[in-house]
C-alpha atoms as a PDB file:
ATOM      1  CA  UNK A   1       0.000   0.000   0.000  1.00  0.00           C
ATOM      2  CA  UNK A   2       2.675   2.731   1.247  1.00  0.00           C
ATOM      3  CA  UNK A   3       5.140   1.534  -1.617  1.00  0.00           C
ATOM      4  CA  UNK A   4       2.139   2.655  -4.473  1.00  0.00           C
ATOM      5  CA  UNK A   5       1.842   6.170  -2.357  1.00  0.00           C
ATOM      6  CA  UNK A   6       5.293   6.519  -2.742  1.00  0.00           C
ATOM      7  CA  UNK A   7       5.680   5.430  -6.220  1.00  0.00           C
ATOM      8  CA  UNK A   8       2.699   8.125  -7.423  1.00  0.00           C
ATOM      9  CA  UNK A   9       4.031  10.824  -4.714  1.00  0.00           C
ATOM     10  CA  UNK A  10       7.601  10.665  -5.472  1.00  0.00           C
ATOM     11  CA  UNK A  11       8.185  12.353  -8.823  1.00  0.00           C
ATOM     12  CA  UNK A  12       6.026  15.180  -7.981  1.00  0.00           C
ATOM     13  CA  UNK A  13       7.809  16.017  -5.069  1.00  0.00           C
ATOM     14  CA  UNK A  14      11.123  15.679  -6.763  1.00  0.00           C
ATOM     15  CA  UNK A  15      10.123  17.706  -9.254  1.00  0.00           C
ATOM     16  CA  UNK A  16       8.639  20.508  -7.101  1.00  0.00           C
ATOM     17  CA  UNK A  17      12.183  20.677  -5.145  1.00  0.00           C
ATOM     18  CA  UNK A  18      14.324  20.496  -8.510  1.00  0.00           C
ATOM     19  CA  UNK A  19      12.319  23.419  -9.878  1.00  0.00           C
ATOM     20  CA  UNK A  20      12.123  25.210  -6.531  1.00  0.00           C
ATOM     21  CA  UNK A  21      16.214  25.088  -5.928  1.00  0.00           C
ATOM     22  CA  UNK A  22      16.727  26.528  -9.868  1.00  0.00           C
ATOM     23  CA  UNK A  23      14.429  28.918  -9.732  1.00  0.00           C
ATOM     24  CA  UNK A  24      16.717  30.355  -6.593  1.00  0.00           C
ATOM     25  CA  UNK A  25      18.861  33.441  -7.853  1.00  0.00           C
ATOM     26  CA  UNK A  26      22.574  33.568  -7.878  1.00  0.00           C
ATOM     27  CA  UNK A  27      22.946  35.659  -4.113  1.00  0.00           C
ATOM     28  CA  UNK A  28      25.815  37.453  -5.735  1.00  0.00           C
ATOM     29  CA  UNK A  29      26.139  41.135  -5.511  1.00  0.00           C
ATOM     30  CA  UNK A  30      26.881  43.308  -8.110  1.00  0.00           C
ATOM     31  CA  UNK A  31      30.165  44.286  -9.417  1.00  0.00           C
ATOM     32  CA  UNK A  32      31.910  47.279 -10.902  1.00  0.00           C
ATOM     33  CA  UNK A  33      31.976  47.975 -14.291  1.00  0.00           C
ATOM     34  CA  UNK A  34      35.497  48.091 -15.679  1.00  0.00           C
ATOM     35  CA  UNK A  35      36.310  49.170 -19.733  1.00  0.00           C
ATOM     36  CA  UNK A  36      37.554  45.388 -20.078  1.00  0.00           C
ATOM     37  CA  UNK A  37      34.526  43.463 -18.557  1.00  0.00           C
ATOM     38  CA  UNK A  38      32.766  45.916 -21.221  1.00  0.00           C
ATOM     39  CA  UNK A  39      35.029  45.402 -23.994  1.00  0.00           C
ATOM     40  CA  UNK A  40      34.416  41.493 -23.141  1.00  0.00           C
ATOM     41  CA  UNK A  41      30.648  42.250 -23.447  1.00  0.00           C
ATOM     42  CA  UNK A  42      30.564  43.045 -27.098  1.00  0.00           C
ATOM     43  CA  UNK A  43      32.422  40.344 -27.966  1.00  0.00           C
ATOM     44  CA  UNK A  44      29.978  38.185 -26.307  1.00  0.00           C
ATOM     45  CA  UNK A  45      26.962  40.487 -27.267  1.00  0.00           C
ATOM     46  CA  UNK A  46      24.674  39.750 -24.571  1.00  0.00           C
ATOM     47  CA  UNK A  47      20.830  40.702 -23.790  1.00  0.00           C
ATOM     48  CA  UNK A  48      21.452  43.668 -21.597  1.00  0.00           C
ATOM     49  CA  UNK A  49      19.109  45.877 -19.178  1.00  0.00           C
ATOM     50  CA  UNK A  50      20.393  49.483 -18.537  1.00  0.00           C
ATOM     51  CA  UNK A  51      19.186  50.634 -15.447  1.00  0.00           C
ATOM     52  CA  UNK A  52      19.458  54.847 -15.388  1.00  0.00           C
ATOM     53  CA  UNK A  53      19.496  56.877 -11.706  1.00  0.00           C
ATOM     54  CA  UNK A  54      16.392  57.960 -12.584  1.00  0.00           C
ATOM     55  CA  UNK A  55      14.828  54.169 -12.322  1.00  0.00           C
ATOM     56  CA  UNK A  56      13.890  53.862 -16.036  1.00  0.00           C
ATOM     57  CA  UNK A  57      15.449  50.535 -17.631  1.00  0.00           C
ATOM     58  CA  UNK A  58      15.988  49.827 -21.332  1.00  0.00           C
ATOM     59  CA  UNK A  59      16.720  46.485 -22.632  1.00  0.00           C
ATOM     60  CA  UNK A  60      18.154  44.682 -25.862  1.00  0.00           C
ATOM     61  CA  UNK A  61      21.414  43.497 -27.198  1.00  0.00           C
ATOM     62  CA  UNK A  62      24.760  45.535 -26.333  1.00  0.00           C
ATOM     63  CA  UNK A  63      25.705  46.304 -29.951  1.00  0.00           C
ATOM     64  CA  UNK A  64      28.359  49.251 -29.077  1.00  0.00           C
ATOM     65  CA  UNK A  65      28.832  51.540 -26.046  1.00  0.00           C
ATOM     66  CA  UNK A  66      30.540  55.520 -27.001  1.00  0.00           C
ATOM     67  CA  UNK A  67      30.879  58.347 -24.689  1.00  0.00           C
ATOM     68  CA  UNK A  68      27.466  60.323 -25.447  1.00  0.00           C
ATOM     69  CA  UNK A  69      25.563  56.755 -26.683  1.00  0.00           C
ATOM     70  CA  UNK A  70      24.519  53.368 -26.254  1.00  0.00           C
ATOM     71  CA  UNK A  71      23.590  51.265 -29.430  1.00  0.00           C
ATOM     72  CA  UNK A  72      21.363  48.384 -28.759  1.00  0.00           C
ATOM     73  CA  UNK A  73      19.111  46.665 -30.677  1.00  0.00           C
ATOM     74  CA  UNK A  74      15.493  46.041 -28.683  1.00  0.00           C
ATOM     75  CA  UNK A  75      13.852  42.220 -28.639  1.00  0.00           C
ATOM     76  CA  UNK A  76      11.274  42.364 -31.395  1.00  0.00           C
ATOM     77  CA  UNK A  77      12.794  44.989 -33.639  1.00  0.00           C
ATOM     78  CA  UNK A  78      14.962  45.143 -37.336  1.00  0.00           C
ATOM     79  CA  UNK A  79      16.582  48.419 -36.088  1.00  0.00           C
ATOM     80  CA  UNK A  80      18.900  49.221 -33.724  1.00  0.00           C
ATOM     81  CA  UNK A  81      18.069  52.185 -31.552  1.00  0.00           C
ATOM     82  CA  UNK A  82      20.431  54.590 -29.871  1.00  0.00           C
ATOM     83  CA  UNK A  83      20.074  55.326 -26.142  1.00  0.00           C
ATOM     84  CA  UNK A  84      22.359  57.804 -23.996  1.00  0.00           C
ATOM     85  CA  UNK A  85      25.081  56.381 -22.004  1.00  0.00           C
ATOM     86  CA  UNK A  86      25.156  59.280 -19.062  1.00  0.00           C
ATOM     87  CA  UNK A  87      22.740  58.310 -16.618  1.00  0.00           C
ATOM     88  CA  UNK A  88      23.398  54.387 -16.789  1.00  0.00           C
ATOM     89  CA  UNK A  89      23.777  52.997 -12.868  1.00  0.00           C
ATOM     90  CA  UNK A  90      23.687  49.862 -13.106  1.00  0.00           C
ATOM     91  CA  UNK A  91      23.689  47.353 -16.394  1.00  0.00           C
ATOM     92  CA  UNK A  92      22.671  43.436 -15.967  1.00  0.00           C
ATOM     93  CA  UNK A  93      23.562  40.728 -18.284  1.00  0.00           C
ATOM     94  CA  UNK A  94      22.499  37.358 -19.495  1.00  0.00           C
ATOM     95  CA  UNK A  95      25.178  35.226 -19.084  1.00  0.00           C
ATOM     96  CA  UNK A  96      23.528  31.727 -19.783  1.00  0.00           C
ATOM     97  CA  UNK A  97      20.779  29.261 -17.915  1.00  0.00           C
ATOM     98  CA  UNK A  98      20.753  26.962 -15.578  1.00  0.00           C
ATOM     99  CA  UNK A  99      21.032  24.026 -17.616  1.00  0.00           C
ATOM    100  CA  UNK A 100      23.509  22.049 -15.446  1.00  0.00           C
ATOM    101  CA  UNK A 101      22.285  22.406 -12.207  1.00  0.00           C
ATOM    102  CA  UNK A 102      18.813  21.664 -13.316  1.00  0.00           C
ATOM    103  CA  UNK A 103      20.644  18.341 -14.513  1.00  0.00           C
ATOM    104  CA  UNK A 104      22.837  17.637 -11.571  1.00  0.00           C
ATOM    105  CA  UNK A 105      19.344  17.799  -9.601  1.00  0.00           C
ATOM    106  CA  UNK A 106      17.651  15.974 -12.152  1.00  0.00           C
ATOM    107  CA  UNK A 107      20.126  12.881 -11.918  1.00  0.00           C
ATOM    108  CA  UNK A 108      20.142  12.599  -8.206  1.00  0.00           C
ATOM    109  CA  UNK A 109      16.486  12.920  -7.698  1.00  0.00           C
ATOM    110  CA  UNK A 110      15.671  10.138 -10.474  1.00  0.00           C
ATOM    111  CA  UNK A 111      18.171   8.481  -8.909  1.00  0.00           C
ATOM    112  CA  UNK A 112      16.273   8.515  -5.731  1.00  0.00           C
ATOM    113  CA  UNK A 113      13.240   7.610  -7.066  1.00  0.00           C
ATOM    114  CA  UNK A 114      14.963   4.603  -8.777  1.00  0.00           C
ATOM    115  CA  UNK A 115      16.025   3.266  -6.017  1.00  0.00           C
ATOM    116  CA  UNK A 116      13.266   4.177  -3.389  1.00  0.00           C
ATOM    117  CA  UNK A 117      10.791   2.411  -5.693  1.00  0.00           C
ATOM    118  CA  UNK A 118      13.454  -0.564  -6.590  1.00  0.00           C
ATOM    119  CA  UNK A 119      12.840   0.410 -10.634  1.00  0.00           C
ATOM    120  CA  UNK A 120      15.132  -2.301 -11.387  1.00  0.00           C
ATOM    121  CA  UNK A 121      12.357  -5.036  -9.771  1.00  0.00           C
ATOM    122  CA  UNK A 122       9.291  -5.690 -11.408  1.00  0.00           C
ATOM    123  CA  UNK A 123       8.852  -9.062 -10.665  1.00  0.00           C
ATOM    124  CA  UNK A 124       5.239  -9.320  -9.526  1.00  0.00           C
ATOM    125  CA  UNK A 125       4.227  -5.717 -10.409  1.00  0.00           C
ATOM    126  CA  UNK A 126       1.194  -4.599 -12.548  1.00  0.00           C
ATOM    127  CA  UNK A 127       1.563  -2.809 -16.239  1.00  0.00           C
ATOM    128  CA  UNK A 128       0.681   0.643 -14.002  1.00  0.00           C
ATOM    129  CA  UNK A 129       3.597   0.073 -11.245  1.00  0.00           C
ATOM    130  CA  UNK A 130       6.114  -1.349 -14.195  1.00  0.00           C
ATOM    131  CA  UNK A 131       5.155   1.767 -16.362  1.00  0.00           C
ATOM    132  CA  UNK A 132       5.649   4.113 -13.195  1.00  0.00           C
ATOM    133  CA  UNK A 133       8.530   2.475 -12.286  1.00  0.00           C
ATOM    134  CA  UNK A 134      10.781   2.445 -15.884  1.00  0.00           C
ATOM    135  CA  UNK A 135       9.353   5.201 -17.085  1.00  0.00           C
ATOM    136  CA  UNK A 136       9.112   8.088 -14.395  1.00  0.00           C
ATOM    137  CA  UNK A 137      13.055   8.442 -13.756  1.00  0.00           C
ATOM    138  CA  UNK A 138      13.892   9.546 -17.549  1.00  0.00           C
ATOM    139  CA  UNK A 139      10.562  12.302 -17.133  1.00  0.00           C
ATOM    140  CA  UNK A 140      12.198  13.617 -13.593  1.00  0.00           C
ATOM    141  CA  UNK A 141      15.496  14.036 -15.764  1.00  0.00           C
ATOM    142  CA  UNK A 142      13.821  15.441 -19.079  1.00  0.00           C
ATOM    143  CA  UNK A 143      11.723  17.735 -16.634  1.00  0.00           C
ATOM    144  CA  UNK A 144      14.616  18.836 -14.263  1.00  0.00           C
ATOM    145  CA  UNK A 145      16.634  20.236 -17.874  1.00  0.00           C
ATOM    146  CA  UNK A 146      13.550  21.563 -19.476  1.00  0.00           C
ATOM    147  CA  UNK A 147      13.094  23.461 -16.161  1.00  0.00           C
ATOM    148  CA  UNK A 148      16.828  24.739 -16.217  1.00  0.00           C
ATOM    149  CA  UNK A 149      17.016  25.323 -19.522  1.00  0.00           C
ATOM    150  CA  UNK A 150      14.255  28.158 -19.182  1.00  0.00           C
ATOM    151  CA  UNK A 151      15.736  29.920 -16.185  1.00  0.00           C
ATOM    152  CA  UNK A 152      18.274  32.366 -17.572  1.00  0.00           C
ATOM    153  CA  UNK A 153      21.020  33.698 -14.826  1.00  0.00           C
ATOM    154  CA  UNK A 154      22.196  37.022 -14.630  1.00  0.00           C
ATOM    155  CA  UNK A 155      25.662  39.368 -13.827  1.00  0.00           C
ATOM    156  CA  UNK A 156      25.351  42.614 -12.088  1.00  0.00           C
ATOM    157  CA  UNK A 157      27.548  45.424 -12.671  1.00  0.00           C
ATOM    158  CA  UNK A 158      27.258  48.775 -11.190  1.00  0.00           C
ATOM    159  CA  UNK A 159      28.418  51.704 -13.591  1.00  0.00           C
ATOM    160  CA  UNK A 160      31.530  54.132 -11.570  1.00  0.00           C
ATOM    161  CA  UNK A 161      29.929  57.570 -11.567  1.00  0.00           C
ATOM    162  CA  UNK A 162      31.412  59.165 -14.688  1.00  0.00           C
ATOM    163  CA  UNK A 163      32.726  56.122 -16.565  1.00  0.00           C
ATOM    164  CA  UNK A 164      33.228  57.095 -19.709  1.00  0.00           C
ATOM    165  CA  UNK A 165      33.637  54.246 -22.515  1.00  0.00           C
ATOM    166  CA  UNK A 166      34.835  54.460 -25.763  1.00  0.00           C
ATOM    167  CA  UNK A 167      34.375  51.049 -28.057  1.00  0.00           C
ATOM    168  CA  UNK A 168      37.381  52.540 -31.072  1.00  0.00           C
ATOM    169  CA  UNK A 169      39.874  52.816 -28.302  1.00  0.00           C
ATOM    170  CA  UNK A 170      38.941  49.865 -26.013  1.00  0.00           C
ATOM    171  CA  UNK A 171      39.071  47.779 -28.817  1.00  0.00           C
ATOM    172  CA  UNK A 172      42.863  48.581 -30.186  1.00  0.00           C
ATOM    173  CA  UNK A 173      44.276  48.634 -26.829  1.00  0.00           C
ATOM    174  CA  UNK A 174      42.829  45.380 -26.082  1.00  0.00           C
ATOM    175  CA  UNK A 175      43.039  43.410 -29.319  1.00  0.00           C
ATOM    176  CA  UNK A 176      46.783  44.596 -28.634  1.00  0.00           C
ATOM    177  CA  UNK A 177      46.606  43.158 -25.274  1.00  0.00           C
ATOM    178  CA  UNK A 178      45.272  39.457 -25.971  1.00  0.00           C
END
């Protein structure tokens, strides 16, 4: 009786905790903006928020940063837009998802199941327990990366009060460089 509880109960509370530990931000604070962490960004170009001091935010991909102007080019749009650099506080970046940890908790928690319900018995089981047994491990997994996979993490950076940023120059001092 308890073992068909725990065989229907199991995956639904492993899934709950997988998705509730991704979904958990990255606690770190934000750091300060140097010209070669932004240099590095347009390399990379990343989906970007700009956060101003006077709490307005505009969003889309870091195309160039100059003195006066920021180029980026909004989600949904053919055309990049220009919008002005003085004012920026604080910029956050997309830096990837959380495909791995989703999958690190995915394997351990089908894991658990697989073992907690013996998957690799089905002597004497019915088509439902068999099914629930074989087939609910691989779904934890698939579910745990599908999970991560949609969670996007995020860098902080918080812009020095008159940083100034120049892509022309950054770009042949630091090509030099590396």
């Amino acid at each position: 009786m308890y073992q068909k509880i725990l065989i229907f109960c199991l995956p639904v509370i492993f899934l709950v905790g997988c998705s509730s530990v991704v979904r958990q931000g990255s606690g770190g604070g934000a750091e300060i903006l140097t010209e070669r962490e932004l240099w590095r960004m347009h390399k990379d170009v990343r989906f970007t928020s700009f956060m101003y001091d006077n709490r307005s935010v505009k969003e889309g991909l870091l195309l160039r940063w100059e003195p006066d102007s920021i180029l980026i080019q909004p989600r949904g749009t053919d055309q990049p837009v220009r919008i002005p650099a003085p004012g920026v506080v604080r910029i956050k970046i997309e830096v990837g998802n959380r495909i791995w940890e989703a999958m690190a908790i995915g394997t351990v928690a089908a894991g658990g199941y697989f073992g907690l319900v013996r998957s690799y018995d089905l002597s004497g089981v019915t088509l439902g327990e068999a099914i629930w047994k074989v087939f609910v491990p691989p779904v934890i997994l698939v579910t745990s990366i599908a999970i991560g996979s949609s969670i996007d993490r995020y860098k902080e950076y918080m812009v020095p009060e008159g940083f100034e940023f120049d892509y022309d120059e950054a770009n042949s001092l630091y090509e030099l460089l590396e």
